[in-house]
Structure formats: structure tokens, C-alpha cells
Protein backbone atom coordinates (compact mmCIF):
# COMPACT_ATOMS: atom_id res chain seq x y z
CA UNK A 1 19.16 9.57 -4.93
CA UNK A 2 15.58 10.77 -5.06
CA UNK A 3 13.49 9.07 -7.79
CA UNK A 4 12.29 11.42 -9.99
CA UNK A 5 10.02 11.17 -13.53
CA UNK A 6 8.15 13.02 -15.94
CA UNK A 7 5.00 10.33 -15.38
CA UNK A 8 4.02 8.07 -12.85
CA UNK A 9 1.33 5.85 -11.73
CA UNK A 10 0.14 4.88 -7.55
CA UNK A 11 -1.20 2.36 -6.59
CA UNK A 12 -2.01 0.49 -2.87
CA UNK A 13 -3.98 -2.02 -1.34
CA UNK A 14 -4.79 -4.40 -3.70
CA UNK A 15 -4.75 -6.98 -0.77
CA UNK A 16 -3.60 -9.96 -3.25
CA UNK A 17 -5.26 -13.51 -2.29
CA UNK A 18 -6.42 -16.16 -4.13
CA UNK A 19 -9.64 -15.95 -3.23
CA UNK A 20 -9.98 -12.92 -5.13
CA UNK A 21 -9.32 -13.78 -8.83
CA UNK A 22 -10.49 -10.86 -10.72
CA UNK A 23 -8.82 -8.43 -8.32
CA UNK A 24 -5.45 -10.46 -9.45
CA UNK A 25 -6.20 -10.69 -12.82
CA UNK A 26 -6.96 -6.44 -12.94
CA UNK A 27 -3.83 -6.26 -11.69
CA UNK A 28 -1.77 -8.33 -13.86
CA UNK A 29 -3.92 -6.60 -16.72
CA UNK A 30 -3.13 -2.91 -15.69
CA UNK A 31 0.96 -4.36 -15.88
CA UNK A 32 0.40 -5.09 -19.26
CA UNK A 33 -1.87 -2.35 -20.27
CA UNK A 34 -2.14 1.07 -17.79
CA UNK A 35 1.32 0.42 -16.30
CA UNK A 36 3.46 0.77 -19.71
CA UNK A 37 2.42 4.16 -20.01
CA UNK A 38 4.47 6.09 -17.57
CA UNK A 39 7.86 5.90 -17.00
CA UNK A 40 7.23 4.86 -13.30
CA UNK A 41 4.85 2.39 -10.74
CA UNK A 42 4.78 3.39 -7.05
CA UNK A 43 3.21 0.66 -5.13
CA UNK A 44 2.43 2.21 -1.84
CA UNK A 45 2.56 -1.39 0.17
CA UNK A 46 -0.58 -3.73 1.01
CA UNK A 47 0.03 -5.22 -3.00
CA UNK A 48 -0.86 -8.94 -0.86
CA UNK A 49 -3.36 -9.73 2.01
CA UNK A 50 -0.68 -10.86 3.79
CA UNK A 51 3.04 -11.92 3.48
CA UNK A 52 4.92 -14.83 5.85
CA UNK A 53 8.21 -14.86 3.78
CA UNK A 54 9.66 -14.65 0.76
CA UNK A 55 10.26 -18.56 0.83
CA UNK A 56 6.29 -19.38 0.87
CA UNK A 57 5.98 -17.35 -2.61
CA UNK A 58 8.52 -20.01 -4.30
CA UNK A 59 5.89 -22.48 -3.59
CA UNK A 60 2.74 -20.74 -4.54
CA UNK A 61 1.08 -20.73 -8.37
CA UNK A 62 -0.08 -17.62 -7.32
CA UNK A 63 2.59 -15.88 -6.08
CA UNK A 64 4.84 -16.81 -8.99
CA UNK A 65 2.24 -15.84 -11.57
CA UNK A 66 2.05 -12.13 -9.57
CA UNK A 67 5.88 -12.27 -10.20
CA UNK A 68 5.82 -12.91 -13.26
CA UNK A 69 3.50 -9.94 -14.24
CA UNK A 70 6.06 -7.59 -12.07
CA UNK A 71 9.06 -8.72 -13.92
CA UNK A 72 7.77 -8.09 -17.09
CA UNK A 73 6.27 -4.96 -16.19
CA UNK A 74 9.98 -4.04 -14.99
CA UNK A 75 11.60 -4.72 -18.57
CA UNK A 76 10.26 -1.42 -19.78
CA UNK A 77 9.12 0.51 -16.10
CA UNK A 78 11.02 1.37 -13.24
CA UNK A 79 8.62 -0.07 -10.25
CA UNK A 80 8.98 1.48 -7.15
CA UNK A 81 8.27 -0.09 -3.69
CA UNK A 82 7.06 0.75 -0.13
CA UNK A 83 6.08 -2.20 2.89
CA UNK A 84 2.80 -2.24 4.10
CA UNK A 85 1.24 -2.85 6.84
CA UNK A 86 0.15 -6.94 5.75
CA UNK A 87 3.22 -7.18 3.40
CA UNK A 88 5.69 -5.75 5.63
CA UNK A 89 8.08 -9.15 5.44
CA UNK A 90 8.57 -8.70 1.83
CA UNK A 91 12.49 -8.99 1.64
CA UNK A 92 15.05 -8.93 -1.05
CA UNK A 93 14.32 -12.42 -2.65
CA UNK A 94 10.98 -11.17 -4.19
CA UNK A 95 12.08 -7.91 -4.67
CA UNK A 96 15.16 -8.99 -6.84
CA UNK A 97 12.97 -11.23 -8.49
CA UNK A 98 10.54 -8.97 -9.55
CA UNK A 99 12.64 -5.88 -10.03
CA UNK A 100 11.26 -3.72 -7.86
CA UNK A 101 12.94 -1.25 -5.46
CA UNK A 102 12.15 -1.22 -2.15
CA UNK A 103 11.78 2.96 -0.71
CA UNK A 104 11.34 3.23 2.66
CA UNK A 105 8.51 5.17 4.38
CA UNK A 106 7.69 7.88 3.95
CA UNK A 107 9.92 8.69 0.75
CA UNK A 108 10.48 11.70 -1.34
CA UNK A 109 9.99 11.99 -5.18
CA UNK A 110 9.65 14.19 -7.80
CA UNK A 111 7.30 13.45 -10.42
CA UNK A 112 6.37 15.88 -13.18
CA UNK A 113 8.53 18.86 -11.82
CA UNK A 114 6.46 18.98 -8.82
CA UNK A 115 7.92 16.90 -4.91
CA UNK A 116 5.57 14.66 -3.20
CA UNK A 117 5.65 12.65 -0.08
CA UNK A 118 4.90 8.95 -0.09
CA UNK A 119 3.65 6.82 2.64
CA UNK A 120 1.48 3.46 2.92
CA UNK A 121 -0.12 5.35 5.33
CA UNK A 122 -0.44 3.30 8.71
CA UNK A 123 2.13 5.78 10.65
CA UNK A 124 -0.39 8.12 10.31
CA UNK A 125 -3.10 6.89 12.24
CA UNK A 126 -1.83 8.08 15.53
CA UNK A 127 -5.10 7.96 17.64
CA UNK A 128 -4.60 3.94 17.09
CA UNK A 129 -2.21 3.69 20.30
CA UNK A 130 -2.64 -0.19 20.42
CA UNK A 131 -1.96 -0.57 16.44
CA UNK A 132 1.18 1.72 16.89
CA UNK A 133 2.27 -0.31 19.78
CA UNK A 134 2.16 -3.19 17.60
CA UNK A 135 2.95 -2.25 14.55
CA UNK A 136 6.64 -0.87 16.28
CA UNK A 137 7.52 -4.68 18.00
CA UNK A 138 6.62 -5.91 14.44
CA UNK A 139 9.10 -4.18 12.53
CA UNK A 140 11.86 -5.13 15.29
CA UNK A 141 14.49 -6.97 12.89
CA UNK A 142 15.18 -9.43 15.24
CA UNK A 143 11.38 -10.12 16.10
CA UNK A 144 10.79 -10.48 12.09
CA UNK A 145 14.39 -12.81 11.62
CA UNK A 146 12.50 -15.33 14.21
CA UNK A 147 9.22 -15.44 12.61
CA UNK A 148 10.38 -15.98 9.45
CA UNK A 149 12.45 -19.01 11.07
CA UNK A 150 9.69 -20.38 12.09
CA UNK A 151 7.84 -23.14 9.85
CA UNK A 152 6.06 -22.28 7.31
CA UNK A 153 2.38 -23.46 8.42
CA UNK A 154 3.25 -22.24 11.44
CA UNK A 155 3.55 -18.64 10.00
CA UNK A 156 0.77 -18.81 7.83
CA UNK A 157 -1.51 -20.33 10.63
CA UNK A 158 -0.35 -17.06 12.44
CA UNK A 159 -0.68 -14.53 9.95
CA UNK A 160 -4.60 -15.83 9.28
CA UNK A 161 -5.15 -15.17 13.42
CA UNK A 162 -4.18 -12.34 13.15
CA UNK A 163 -6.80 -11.16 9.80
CA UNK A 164 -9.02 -12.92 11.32
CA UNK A 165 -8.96 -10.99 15.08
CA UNK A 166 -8.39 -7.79 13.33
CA UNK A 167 -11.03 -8.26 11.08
CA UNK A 168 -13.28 -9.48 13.88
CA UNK A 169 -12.34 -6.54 16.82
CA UNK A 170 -13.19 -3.64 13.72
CA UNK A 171 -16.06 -4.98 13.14
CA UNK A 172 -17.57 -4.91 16.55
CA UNK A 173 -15.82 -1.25 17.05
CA UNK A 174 -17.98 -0.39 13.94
CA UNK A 175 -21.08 -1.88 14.98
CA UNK A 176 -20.85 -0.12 18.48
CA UNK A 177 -18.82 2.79 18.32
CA UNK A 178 -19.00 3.93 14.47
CA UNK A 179 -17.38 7.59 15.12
CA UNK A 180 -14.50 6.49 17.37
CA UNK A 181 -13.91 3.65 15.31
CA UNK A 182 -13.80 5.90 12.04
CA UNK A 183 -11.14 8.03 14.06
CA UNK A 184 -9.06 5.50 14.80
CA UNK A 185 -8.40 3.99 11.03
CA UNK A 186 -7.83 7.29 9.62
CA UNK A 187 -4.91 9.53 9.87
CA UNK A 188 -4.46 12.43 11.89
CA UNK A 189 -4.02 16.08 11.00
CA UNK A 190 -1.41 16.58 13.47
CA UNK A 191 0.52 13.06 11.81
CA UNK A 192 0.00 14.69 8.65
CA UNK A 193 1.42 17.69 9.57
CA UNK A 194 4.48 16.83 11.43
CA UNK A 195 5.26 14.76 8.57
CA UNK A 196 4.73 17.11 5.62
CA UNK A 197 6.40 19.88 8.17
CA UNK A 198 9.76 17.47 9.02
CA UNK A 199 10.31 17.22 5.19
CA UNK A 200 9.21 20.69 3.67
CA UNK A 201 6.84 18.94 1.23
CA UNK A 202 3.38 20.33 1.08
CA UNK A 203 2.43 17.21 -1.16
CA UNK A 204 1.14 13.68 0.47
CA UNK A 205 0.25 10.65 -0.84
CA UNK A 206 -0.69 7.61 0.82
CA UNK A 207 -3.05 4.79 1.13
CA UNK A 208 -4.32 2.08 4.15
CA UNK A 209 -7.12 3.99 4.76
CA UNK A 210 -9.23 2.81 1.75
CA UNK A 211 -10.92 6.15 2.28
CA UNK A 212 -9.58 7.93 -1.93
CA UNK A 213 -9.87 11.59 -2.48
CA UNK A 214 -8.24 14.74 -2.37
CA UNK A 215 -7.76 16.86 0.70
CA UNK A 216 -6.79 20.06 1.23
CA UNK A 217 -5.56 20.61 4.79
CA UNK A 218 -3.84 22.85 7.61
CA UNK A 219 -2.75 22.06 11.35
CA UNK A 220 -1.07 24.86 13.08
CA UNK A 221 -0.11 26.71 10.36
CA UNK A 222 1.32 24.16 8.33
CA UNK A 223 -0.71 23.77 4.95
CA UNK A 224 -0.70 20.61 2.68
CA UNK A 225 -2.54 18.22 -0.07
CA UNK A 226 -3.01 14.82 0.45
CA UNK A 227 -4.23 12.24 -2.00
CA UNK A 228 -5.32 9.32 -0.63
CA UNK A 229 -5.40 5.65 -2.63
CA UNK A 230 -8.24 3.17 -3.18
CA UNK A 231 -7.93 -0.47 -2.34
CA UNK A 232 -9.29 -2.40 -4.54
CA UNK A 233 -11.99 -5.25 -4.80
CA UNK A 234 -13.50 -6.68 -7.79
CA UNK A 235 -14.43 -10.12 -6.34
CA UNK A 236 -16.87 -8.82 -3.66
CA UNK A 237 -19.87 -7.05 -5.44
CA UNK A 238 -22.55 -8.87 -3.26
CA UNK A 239 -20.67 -6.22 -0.20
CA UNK A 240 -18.95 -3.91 -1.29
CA UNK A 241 -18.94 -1.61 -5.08
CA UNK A 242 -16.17 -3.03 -7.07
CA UNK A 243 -13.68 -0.83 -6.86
CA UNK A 244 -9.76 -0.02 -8.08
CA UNK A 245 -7.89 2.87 -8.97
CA UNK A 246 -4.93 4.45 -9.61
CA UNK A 247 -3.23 8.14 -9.28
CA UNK A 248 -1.59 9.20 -12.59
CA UNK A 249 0.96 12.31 -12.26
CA UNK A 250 2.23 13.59 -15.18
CA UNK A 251 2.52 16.71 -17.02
CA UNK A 252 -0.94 17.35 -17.24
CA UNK A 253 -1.58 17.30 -13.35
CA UNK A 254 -2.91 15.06 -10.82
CA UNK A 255 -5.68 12.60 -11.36
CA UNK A 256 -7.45 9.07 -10.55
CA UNK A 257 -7.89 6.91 -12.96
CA UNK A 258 -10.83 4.28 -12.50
CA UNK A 259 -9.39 0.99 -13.64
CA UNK A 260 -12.68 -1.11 -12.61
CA UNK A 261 -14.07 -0.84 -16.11
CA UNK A 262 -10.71 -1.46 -17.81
């Protein structure tokens, strides 16, 4: 059945740590306050930095009190969601526990009368051949079933390589080649349209590419909108403008809603 409401509210990217307090406690703030206001919460993946099981989330303070805020959120709000690309090994444990339902990507709703298209986002940057490569032998069930057998420092000794050598290869495309790298961490036009073309929806949402705003675009004939989520970062102002956001769809239209002020 395809989801459909008369409200809703998107959100992506929060890229949940510890390390970055404030950005958890906006969260757990807009569950109690923003959230309760529609009749529906889309998170469009990325909601941690990164995810090695639904067994390490047991153990964590954190974790449980992120849980915590979804469950309660989920008493009165349906909360939808989709994997990311760092949270892709969510499984049915947390989701059961917090309530939410897992879509997968990309997904079609209806929200205020109107269909949309959801995606994180990720299968859209098609000029990233070597992230496509490995973002397919990631999501290879039988890959994921022996990861997650793994121990569990093992896994999280993994999982912070692999930040870390992303974190540290983008930064060195950016310093060198700025355009190209640009090109290859946003989405394509022809993605974009194949997509919106393969499901007759002329509405896209999605995040990952931490780049928000509205677009209107065409690719060989094929016309579309796409609204694109902020990440968010409160914790960081010394780098980066604090930042956090969420689309609201209701009956009134389309908007962003700045949620850094609170």
C-alpha cells in the first residue's frame, strides 16, 4: 500500500554520533516539538554516522536514548523509513523497537493530494563508478549476514576505516580537483530522469548530497522537481554554519523549515 497523508515532515542526514550532542539533542527536540504536528516523519536514511548492527545499539546510552525519542514520537506519528548509505544495516530489531517502517528506495507517496518520489539519494550519483561498485557488494545479503557475524569491535573498528578513508580520499579530490569532485557527489540529470521517468512521478525528494534547495529540471524531454534535504550540524560552528532542516508538505504547499533556531 502506498503511504499517503494530508501532512508530512523530511528529514535526512542527521549523521547521529556522540560526538555531536546538540545535533542529537535537536533531534530528540524536533520529536517532541516539530514532529507532532503532521500526521507523518519520512526519514530519508543517514539518521546515524554509521550503523554495525542492531545488537551494538542494545549496548549504547546513546543509541537507546535516540530510541527512546522514536518510540515516543511513534505513539501519536506514523514514522516512515528509508536505509542510507552509513545506516544501511539497520534491521528489524531497531526498527520494531522504535516503530518505524522501513520503505525501500526509492518509494512512492502521496502527501497532501499531490505523489512524490523518495530516495536517500546515493543511487543517484551515477558519475561515482567506484562508490556504485561498492555500494552494490555492500547491500549483497549474504555479504551484510557475515559482517554482522563478525565481533562487534571488529565491526566498529571497520566501519571507522572506512569514515575515515572516505573522509580522507574527498578531501584530497576537493583540494585538487574541486569541479570533478563536485560532479561526482551529486546526482545526475540523466539518474534523475530515468528514475522520475520509470515511475511517472514528476516529484523527487532526496538527500546525501547535503547540497538543500529546489530544482527545477529536464533531461531528454522528461521534466521534474526535486527537493533536496539538508544534513545537519549544530556541533561544528568553528567549520561549518550550523545547520538543520526539514521539508514540511501539507496543504499549504512545499516548504523548508529551519529548525537551527528552534
Amino acid at each position: 500500500m502506498i503511504p499517503s497523508y494530508a501532512s508530512a515532515l523530511l528529514i535526512s542526514d542527521i549523521h547521529l554520533t556522540p560526538s555531536m550532542p546538540i545535533t542529537a539533542q535537536r533531534l530528540i527536540d524536533f520529536c517532541e516539538k516539530e514532529a507532532r504536528s503532521v500526521e507523518a516523519v519520512f526519514i530519508l536514511g543517514d539518521l546515524f554516522e554509521y550503523w554495525v548492527g542492531d545488537d551494538a545499539s542494545l549496548r549504547s546510552p546513546f543509541h537507546l536514548e535516540i530510541k527512546n525519542a522514536l518510540a515516543n514520537l511513534a505513539l501519536s506519528v506514523k514514522i516512515y523509513y528509508l536505509h542510507g548509505n552509513r545506516d544501511f544495516l539497520i534491521g528489524p530489531d531497531f526498527l520494531k523497537k522504535t516503530s518505524m517502517t522501513l520503505l525501500p528506495d526509492p518509494s512512492k507517496v502521496v502527501l497532501a493530494g499531490s505523489e512524490y518520489l523518495l530516495s536517500h539519494g546515493d543511487i543517484l550519483c551515477t558519475a561515482d563508478n567506484a562508490y556504485q561498485l561498492f555500494r552494490k557488494w555492500v547491500r549483497k545479503p549474504w555479504l551484510q549476514q557475515l559482517f554482522l557475524k563478525m565481533p562487534l569491535n571488529w565491526r566498529r573498528t571497520i566501519a571507522q576505516q572506512l569514515r575515515s578513508n572516505s573522509t580522507a580520499q574527498y578531501q584530497r579530490a576537493a583540494r585538487y580537483a574541486p569541479e570533478s569532485t563536485q560532479m561526482k557527489v551529486d546526482v545526475t540529470l540523466h539518474a534523475c530522469a530515468s528514475l522520475v521517468d520509470q515511475f511517472k512521478i514528476d516529484q523527487l525528494i532526496h538527500g546525501h548530497t547535503h547540497l538543500p534547495t529546489r530544482h527545477h529540471e529536464n533531461f531528454n524531454q522528461v521534466e521534474w522537481q526535486r527537493w533536496v534535504l539538508s544534513d545537519w550540524d549544530l556541533d561544528h560552528p568553528e567549520s561549518v554554519l550550523p545547520k538543520a532542516s526539514a521539508l514540511r508538505i501539507d496543504a499549504n504547499g512545499v516548504r523548508y523549515l529551519d529548525l537551527v533556531k528552534g
